[in-house]
C-alpha atoms as a PDB file:
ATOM      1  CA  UNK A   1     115.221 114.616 111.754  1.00  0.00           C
ATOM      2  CA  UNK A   2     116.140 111.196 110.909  1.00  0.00           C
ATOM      3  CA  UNK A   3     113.785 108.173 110.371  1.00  0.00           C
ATOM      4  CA  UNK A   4     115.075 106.884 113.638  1.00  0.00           C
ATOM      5  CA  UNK A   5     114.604 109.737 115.624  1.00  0.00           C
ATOM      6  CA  UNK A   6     110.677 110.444 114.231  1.00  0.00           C
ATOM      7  CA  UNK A   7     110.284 106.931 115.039  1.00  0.00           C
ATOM      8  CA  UNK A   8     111.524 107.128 118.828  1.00  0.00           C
ATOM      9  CA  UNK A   9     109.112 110.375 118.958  1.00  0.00           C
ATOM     10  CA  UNK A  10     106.141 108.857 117.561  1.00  0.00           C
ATOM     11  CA  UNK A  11     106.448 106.237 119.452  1.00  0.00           C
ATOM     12  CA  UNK A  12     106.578 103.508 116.874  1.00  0.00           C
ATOM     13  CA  UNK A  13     109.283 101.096 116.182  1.00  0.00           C
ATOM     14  CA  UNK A  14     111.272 100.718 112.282  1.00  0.00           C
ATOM     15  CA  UNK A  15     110.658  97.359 110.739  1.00  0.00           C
ATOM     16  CA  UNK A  16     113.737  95.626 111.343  1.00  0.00           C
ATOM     17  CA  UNK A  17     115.584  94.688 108.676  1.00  0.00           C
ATOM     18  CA  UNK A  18     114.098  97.290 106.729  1.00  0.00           C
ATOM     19  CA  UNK A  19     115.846 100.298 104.953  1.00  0.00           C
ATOM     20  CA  UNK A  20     114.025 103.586 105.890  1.00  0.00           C
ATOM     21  CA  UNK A  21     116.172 106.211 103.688  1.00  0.00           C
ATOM     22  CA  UNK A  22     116.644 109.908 105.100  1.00  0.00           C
ATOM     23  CA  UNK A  23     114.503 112.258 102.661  1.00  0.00           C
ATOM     24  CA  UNK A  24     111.874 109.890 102.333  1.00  0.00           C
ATOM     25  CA  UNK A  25     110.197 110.284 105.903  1.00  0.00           C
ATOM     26  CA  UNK A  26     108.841 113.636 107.000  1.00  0.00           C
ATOM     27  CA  UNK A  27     106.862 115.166 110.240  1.00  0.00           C
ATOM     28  CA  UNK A  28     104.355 117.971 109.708  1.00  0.00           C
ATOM     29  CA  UNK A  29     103.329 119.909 112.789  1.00  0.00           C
ATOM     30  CA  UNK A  30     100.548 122.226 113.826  1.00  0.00           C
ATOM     31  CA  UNK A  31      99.267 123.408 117.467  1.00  0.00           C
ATOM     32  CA  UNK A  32      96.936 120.482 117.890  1.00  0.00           C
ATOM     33  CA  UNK A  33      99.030 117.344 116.684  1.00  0.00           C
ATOM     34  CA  UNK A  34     102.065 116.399 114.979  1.00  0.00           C
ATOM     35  CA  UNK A  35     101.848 114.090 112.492  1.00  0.00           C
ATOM     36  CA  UNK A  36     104.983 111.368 111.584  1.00  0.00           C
ATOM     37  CA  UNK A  37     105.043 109.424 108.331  1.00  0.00           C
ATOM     38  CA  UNK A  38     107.734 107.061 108.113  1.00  0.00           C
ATOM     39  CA  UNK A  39     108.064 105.214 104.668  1.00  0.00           C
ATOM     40  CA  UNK A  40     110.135 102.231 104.973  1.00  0.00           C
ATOM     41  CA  UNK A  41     111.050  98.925 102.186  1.00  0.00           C
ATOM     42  CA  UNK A  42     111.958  95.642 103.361  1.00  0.00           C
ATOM     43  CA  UNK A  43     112.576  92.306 101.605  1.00  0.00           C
ATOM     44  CA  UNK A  44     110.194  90.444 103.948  1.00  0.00           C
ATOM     45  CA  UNK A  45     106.409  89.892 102.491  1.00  0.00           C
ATOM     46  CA  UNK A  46     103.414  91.678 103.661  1.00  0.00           C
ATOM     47  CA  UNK A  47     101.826  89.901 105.673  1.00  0.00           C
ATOM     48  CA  UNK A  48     104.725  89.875 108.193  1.00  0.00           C
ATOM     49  CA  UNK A  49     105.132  93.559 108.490  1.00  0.00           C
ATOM     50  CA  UNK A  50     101.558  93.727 109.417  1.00  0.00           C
ATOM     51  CA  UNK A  51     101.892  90.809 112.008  1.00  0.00           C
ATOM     52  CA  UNK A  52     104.866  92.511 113.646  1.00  0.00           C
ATOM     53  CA  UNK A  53     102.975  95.965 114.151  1.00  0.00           C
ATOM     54  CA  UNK A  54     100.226  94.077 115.123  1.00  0.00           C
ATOM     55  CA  UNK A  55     102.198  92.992 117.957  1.00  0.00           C
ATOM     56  CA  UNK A  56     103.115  96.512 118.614  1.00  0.00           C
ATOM     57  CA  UNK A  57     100.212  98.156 118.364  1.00  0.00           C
ATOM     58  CA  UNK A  58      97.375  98.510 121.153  1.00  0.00           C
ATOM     59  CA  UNK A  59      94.026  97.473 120.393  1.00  0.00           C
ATOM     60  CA  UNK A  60      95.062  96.923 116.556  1.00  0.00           C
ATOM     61  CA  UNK A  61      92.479  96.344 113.961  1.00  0.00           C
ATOM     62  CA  UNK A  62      92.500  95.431 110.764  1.00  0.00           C
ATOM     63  CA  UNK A  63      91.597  97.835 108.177  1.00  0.00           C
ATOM     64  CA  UNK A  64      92.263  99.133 104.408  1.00  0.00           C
ATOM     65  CA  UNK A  65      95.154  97.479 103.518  1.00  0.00           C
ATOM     66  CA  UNK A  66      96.577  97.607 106.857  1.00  0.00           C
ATOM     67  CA  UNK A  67      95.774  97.774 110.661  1.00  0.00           C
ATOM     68  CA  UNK A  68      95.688 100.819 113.020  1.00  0.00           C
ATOM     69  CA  UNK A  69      95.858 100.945 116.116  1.00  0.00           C
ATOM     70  CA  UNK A  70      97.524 102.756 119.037  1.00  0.00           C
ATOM     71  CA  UNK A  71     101.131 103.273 120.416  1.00  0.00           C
ATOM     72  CA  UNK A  72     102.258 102.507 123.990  1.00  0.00           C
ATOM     73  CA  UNK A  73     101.908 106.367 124.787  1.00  0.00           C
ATOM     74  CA  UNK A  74      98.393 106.344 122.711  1.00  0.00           C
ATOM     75  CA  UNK A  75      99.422 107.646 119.864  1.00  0.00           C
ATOM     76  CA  UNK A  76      96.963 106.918 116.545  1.00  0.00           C
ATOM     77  CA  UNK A  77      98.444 104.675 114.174  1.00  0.00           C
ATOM     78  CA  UNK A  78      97.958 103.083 111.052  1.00  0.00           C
ATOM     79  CA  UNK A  79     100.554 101.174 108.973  1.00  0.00           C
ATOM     80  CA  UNK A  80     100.138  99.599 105.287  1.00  0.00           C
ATOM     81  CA  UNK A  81     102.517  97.279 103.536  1.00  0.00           C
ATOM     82  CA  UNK A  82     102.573  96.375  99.962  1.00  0.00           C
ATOM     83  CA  UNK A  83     104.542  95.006  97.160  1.00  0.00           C
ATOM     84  CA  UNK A  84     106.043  97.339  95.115  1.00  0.00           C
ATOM     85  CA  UNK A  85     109.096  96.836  92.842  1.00  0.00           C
ATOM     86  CA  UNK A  86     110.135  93.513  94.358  1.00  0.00           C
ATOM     87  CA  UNK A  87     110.142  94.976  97.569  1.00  0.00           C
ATOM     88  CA  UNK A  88     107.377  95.767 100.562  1.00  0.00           C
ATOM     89  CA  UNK A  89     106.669  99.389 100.587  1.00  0.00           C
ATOM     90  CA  UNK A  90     105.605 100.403 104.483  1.00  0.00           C
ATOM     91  CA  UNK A  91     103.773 102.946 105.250  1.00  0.00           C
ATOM     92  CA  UNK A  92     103.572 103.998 108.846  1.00  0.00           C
ATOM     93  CA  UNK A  93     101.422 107.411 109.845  1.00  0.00           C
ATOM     94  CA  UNK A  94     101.590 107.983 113.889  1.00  0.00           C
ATOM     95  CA  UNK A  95      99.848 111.143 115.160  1.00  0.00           C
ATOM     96  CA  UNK A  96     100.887 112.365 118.499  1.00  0.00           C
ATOM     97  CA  UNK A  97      98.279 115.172 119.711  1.00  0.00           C
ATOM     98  CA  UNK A  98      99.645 118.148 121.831  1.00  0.00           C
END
């Protein structure tokens, strides 16, 4: 499964402009949940990939480096950005339950 298409199923959007290489991103399922992590870089600084899932996410809060929230279909969410070799490392974890 791509990046894109873990994205569309958890319900969360890709950063735009940002490069989210296949490999990278990975789902792990069990008979409760399944449980996206989409890792994503982007040129743009940290504090603007937060404010943009901020604006995503329902009921967002800030917390440990990042903010969680909830998706538009209310899946749990929690992203984290952070500089890392020039770049902004994201780190998005949506958990859709069954």
């Amino acid at each position: 499964m791509t990046p894109t298409e873990m994205a569309a199923k958890a319900d969360v959007p890709l950063y735009p402009s940002s490069d989210a290489p296949d490999g990278k991103s990975n789902v792990k399922e069990t008979d409760k949940e399944s449980r996206y992590e989409l890792i994503m870089t982007t040129a743009d600084a940290p504090d603007k990939v937060l404010a943009f899932y901020r604006g995503k996410l329902q009921n967002a809060q800030k917390g440990m480096g990042g903010i969680m929230g909830s998706s538009p279909k209310g899946n749990s969410v929690t992203v984290t950005a952070a500089p890392e070799a020039g770049k902004t490392s994201i780190h998005v974890i949506a958990i859709t339950f069954k």
